[in-house]
C-alpha atoms as a PDB file:
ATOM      1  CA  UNK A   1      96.000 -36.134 -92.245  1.00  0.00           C
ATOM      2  CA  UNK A   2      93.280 -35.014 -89.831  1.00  0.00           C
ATOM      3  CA  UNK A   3      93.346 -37.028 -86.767  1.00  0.00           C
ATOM      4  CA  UNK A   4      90.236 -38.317 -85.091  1.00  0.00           C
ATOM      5  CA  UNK A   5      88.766 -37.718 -81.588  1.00  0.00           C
ATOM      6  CA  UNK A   6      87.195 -39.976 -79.268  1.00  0.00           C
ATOM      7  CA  UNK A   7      86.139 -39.253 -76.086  1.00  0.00           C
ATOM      8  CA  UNK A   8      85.331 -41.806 -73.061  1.00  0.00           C
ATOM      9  CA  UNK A   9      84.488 -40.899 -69.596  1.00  0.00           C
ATOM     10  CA  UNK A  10      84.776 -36.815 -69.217  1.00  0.00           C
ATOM     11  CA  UNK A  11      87.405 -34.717 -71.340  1.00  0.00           C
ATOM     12  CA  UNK A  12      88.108 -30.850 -71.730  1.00  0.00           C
ATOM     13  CA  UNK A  13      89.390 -29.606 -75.160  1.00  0.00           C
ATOM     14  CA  UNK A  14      89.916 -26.338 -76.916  1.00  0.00           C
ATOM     15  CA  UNK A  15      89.256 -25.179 -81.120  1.00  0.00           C
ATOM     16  CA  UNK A  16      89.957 -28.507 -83.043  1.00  0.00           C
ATOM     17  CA  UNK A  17      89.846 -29.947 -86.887  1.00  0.00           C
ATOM     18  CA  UNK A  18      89.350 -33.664 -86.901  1.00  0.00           C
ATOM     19  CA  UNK A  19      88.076 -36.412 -89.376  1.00  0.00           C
ATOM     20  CA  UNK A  20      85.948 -38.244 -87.056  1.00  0.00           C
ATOM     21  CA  UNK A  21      84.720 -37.453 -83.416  1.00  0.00           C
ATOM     22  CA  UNK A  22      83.293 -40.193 -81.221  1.00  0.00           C
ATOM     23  CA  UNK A  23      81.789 -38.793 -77.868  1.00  0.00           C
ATOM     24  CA  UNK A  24      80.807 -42.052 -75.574  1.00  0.00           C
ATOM     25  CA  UNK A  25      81.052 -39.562 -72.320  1.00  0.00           C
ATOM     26  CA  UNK A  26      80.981 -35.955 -71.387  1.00  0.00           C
ATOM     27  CA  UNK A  27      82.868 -33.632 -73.649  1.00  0.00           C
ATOM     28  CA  UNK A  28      83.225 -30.054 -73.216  1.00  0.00           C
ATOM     29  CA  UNK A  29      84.769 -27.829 -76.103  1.00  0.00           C
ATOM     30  CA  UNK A  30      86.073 -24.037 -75.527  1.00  0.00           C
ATOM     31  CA  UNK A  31      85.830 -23.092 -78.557  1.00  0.00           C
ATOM     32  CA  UNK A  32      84.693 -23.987 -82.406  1.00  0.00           C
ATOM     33  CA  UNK A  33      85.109 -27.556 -83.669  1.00  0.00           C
ATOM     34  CA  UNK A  34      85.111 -28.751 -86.994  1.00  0.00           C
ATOM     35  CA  UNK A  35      84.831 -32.432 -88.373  1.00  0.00           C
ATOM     36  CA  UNK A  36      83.361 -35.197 -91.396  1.00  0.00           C
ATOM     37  CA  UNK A  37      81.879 -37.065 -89.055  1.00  0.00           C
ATOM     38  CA  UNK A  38      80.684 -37.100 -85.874  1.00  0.00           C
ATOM     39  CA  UNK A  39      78.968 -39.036 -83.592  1.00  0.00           C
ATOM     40  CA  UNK A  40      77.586 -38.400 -79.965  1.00  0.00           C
ATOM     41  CA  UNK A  41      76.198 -41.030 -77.960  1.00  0.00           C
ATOM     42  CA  UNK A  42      77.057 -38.817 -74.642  1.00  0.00           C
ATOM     43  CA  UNK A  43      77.149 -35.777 -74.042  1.00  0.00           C
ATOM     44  CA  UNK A  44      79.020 -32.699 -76.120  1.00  0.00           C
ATOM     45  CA  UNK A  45      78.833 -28.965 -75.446  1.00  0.00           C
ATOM     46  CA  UNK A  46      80.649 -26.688 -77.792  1.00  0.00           C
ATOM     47  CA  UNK A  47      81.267 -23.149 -76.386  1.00  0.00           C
ATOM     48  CA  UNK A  48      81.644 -21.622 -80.251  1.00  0.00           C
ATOM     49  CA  UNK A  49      80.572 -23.251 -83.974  1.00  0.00           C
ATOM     50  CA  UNK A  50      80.439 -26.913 -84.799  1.00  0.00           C
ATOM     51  CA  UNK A  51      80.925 -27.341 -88.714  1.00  0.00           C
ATOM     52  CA  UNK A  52      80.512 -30.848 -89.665  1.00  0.00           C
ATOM     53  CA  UNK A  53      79.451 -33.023 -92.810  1.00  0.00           C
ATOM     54  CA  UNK A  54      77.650 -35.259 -91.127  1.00  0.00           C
ATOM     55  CA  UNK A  55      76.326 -35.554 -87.333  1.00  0.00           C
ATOM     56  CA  UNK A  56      74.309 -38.597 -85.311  1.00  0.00           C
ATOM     57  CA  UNK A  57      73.260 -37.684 -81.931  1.00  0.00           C
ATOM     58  CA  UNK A  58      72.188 -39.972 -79.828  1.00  0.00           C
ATOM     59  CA  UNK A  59      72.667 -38.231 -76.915  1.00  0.00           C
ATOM     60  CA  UNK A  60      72.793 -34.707 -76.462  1.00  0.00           C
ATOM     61  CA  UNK A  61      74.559 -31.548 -78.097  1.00  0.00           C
ATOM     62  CA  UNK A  62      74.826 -28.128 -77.146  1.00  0.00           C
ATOM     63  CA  UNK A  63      76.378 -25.368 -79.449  1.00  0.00           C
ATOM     64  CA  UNK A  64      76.523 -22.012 -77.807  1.00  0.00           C
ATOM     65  CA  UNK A  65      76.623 -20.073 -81.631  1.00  0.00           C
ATOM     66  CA  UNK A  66      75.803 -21.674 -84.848  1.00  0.00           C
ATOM     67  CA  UNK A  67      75.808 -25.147 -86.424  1.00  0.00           C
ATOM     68  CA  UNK A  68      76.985 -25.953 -90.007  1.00  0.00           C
ATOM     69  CA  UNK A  69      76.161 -29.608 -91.469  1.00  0.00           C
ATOM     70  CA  UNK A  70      75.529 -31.441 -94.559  1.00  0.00           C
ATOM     71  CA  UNK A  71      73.627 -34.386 -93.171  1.00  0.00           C
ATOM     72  CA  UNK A  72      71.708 -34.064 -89.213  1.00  0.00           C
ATOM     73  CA  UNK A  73      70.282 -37.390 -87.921  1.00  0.00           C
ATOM     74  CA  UNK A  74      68.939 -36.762 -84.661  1.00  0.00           C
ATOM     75  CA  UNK A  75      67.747 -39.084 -82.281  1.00  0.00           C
ATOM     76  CA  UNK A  76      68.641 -37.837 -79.324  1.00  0.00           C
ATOM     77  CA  UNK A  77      68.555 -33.957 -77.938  1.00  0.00           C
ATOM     78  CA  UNK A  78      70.023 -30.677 -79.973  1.00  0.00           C
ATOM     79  CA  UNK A  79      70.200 -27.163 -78.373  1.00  0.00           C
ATOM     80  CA  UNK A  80      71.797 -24.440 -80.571  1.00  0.00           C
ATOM     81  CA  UNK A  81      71.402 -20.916 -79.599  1.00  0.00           C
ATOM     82  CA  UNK A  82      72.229 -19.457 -82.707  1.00  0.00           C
ATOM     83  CA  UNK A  83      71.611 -20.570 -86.143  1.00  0.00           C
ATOM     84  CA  UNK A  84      71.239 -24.148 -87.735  1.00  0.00           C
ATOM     85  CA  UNK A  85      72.067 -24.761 -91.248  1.00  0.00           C
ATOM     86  CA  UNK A  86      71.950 -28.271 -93.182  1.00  0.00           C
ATOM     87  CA  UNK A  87      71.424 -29.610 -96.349  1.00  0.00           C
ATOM     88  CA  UNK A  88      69.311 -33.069 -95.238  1.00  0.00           C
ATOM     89  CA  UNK A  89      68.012 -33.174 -91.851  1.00  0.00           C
ATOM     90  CA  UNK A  90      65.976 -36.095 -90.473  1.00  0.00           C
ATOM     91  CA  UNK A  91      64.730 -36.046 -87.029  1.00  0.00           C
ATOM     92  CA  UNK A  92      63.624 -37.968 -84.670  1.00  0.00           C
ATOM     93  CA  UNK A  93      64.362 -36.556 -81.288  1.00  0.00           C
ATOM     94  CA  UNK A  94      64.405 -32.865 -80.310  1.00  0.00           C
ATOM     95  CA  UNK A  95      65.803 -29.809 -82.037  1.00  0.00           C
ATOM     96  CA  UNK A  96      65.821 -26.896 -80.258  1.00  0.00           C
ATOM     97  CA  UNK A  97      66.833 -23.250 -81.969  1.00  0.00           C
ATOM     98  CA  UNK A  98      66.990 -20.176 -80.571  1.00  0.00           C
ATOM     99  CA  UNK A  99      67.403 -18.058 -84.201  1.00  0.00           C
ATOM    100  CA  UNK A 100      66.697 -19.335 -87.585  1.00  0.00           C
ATOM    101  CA  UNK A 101      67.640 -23.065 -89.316  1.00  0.00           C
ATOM    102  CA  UNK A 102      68.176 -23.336 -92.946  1.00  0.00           C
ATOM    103  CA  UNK A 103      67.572 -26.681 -94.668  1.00  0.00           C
ATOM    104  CA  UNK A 104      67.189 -28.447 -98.485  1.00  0.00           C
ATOM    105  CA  UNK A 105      65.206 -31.257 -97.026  1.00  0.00           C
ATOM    106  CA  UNK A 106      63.791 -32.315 -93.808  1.00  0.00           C
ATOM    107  CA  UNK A 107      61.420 -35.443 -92.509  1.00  0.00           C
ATOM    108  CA  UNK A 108      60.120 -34.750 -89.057  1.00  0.00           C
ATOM    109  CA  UNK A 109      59.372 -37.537 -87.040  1.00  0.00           C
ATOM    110  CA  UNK A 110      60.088 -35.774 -83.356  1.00  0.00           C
ATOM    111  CA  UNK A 111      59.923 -32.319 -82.269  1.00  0.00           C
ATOM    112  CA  UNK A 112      61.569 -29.019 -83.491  1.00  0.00           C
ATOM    113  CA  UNK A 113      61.366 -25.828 -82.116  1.00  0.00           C
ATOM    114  CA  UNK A 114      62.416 -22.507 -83.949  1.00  0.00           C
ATOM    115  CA  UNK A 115      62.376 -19.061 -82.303  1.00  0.00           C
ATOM    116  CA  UNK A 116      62.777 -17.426 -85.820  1.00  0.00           C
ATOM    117  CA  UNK A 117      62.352 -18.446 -89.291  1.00  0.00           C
ATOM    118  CA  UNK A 118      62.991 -21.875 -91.046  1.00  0.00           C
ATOM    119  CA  UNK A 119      63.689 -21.342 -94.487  1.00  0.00           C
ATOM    120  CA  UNK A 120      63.731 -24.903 -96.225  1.00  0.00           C
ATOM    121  CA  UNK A 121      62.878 -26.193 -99.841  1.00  0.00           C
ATOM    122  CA  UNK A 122      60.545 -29.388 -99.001  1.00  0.00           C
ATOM    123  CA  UNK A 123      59.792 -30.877 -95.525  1.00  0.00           C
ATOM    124  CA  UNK A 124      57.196 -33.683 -93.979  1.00  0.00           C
ATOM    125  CA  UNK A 125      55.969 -34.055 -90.479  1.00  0.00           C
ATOM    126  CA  UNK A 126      55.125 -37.669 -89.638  1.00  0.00           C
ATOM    127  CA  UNK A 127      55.307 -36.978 -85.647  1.00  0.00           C
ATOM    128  CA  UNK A 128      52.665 -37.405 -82.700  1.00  0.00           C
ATOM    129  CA  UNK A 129      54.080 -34.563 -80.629  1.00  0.00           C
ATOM    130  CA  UNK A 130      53.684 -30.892 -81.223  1.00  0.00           C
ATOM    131  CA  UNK A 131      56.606 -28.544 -82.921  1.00  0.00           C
ATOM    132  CA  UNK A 132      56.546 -25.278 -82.407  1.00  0.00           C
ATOM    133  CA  UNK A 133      58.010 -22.601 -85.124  1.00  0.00           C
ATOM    134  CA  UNK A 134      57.596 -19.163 -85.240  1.00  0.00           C
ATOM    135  CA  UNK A 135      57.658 -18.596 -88.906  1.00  0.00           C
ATOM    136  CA  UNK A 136      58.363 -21.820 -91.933  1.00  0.00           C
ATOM    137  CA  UNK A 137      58.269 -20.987 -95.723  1.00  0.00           C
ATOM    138  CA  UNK A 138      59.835 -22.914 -98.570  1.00  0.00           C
ATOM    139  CA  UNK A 139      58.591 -24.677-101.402  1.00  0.00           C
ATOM    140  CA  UNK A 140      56.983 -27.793-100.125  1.00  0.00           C
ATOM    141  CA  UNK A 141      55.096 -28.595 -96.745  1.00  0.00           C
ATOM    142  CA  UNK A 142      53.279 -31.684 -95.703  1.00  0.00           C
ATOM    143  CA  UNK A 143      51.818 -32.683 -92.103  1.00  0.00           C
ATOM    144  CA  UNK A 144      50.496 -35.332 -91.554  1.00  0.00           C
ATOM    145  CA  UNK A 145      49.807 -37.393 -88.431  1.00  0.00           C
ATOM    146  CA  UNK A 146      51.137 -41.038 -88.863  1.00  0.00           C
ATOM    147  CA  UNK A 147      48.770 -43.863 -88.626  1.00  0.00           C
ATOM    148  CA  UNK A 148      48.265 -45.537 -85.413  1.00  0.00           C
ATOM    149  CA  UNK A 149      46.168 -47.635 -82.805  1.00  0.00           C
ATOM    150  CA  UNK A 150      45.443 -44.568 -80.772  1.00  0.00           C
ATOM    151  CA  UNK A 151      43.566 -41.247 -82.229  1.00  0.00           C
ATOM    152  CA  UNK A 152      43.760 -38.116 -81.179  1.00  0.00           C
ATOM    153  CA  UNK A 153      43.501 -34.238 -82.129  1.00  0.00           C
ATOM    154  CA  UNK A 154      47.065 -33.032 -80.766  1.00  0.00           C
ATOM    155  CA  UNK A 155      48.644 -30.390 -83.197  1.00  0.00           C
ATOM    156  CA  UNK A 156      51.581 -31.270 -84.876  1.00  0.00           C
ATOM    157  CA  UNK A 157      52.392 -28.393 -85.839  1.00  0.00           C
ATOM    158  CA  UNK A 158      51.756 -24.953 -84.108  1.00  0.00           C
ATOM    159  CA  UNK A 159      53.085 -21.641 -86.554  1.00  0.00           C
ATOM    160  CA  UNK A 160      52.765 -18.149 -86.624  1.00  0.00           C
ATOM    161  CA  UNK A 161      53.388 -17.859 -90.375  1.00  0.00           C
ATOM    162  CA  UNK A 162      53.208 -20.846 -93.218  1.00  0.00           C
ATOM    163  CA  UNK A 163      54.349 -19.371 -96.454  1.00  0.00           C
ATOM    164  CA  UNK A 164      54.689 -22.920 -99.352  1.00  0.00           C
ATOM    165  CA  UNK A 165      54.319 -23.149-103.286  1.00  0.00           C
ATOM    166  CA  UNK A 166      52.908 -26.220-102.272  1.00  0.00           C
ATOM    167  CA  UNK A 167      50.812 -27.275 -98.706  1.00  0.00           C
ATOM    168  CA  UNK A 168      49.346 -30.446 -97.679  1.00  0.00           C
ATOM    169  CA  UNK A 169      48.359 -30.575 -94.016  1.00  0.00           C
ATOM    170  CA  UNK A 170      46.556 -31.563 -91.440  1.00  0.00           C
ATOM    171  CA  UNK A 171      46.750 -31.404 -87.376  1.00  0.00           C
ATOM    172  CA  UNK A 172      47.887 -27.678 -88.066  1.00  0.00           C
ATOM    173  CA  UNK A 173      47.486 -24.301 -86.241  1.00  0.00           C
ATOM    174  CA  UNK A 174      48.694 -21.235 -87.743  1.00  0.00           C
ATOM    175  CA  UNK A 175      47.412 -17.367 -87.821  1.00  0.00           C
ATOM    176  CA  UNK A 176      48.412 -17.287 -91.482  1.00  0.00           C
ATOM    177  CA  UNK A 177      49.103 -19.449 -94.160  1.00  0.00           C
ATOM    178  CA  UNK A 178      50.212 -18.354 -97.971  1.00  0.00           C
ATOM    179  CA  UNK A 179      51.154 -20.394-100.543  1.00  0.00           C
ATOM    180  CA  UNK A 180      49.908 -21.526-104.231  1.00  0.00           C
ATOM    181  CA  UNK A 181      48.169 -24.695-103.844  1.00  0.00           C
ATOM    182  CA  UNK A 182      46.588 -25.700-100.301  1.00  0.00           C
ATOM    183  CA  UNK A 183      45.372 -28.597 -99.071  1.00  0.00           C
ATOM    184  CA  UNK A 184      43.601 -28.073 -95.759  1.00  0.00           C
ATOM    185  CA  UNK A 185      42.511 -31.216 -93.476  1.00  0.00           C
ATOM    186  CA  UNK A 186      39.867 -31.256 -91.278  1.00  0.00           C
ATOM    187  CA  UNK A 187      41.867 -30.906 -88.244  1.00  0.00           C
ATOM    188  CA  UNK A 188      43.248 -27.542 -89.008  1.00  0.00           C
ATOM    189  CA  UNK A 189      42.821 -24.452 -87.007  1.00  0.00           C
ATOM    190  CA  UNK A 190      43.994 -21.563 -89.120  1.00  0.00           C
ATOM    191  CA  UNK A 191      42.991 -17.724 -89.073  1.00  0.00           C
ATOM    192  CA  UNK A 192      43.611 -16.552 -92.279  1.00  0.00           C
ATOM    193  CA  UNK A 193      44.700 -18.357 -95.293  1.00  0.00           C
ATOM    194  CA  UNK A 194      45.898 -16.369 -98.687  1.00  0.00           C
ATOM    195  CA  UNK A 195      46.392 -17.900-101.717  1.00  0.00           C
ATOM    196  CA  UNK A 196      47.363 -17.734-105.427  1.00  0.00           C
ATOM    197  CA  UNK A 197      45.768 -21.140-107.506  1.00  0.00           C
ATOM    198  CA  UNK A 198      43.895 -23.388-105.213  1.00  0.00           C
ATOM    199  CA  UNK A 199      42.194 -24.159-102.219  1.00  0.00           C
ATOM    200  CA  UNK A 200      40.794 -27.259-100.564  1.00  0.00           C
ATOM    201  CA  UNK A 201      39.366 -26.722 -97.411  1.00  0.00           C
ATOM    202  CA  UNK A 202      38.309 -30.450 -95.559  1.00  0.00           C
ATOM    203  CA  UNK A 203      34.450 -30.129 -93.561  1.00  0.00           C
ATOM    204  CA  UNK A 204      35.770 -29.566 -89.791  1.00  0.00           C
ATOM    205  CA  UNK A 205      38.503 -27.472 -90.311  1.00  0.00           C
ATOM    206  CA  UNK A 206      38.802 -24.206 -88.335  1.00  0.00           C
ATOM    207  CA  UNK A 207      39.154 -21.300 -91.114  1.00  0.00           C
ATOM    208  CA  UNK A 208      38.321 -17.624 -90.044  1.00  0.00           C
ATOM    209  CA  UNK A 209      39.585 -15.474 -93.244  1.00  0.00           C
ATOM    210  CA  UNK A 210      40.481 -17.330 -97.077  1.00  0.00           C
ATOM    211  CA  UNK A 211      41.277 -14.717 -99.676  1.00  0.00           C
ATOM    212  CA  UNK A 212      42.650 -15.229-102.925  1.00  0.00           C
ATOM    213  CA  UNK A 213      45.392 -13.057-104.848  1.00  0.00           C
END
């Protein structure tokens, strides 16, 4: 049976397999970890890999190579400076990537920023801040700002390269954007858009090339 880890105050630890890890204080780990659960209200910095079914992060995490999970629920701070691959992610505080993330399904209500691609299969934005992603693709993309007292024109999402079956934004800026049906809001700024079935374009959005293929 896999024994569990729990960490209170500050604690050094080598390569481990537990069931559960509970992080309260400062945990440092010289090596690759691997877990079903774990939670981080703290702070944890892994030297190597975390694999994991299912991580909450309430405080802050630092892998030095890659990250494996089923489930990510971030609320707090994420820094991984290799790759990031999950099957759900929901986020609400910061996820930071230095390579790509892979993911079946992520809601975005914080910030995430990816220094290389982000392949995933169907993601929302529902943030106020901006994310920042050098290239996204995947089936389904929607952005859009959620509603509140205060209105503003703050991107929500800043891209290189958008590439969806199926695109529903707003509050976007991108140099190009492909996909098969887009839905542009008004408070898009996007260079070139290509595309294979449709295109709705709001009045006010920012749209220097469209061409259809």
């Amino acid at each position: 049976m896999q024994s569990n880890l729990r960490v209170i105050g500050e604690s050094t630890l080598t390569d481990g397999i537990y069931n559960n890890i509970n992080i309260v204080g400062i945990c440092n780990i010289y090596g690759s970890i691997e877990s079903n659960r774990t939670k981080v209200i703290g702070e944890l910095k892994i030297k190597k890999n975390l694999n994991s079914k299912f991580i909450k992060i309430i405080g802050t995490l630092d892998v030095d190579e890659n990250c494996k999970i089923d489930e990510a629920n971030i609320l707090g701070s994420v820094k991984v400076k290799q790759n990031f691959n999950c099957n759900i992610l929901n986020l609400n505080g910061v996820l930071s990537i230095n390579n790509d993330c892979n993911a079946e399904n992520a809601i975005i209500h914080g910030v995430i920023e990816i220094k290389g691609l982000f392949n995933v299969d169907s993601i929302e934005f529902k943030s106020k801040c901006e994310s920042t992603i050098n290239e996204i693709g995947g089936k389904k993309l929607t952005v859009k700002k959620p509603i509140t007292g205060i209105f503003n024109d703050k991107v929500i999402l800043n891209a290189k390269t958008i590439e969806f079956d199926e695109i529903d934004i707003d509050f976007v800026k991108a140099d190009v954007i492909r996909g098969k049906s887009i839905n542009i809001g008004s408070h898009c700024e996007i260079n070139k858009i290509e595309y294979s079935n449709s295109l709705n374009v709001k009045d006010g959005a920012k749209i220097l090339e469209k061409h259809k293929f």
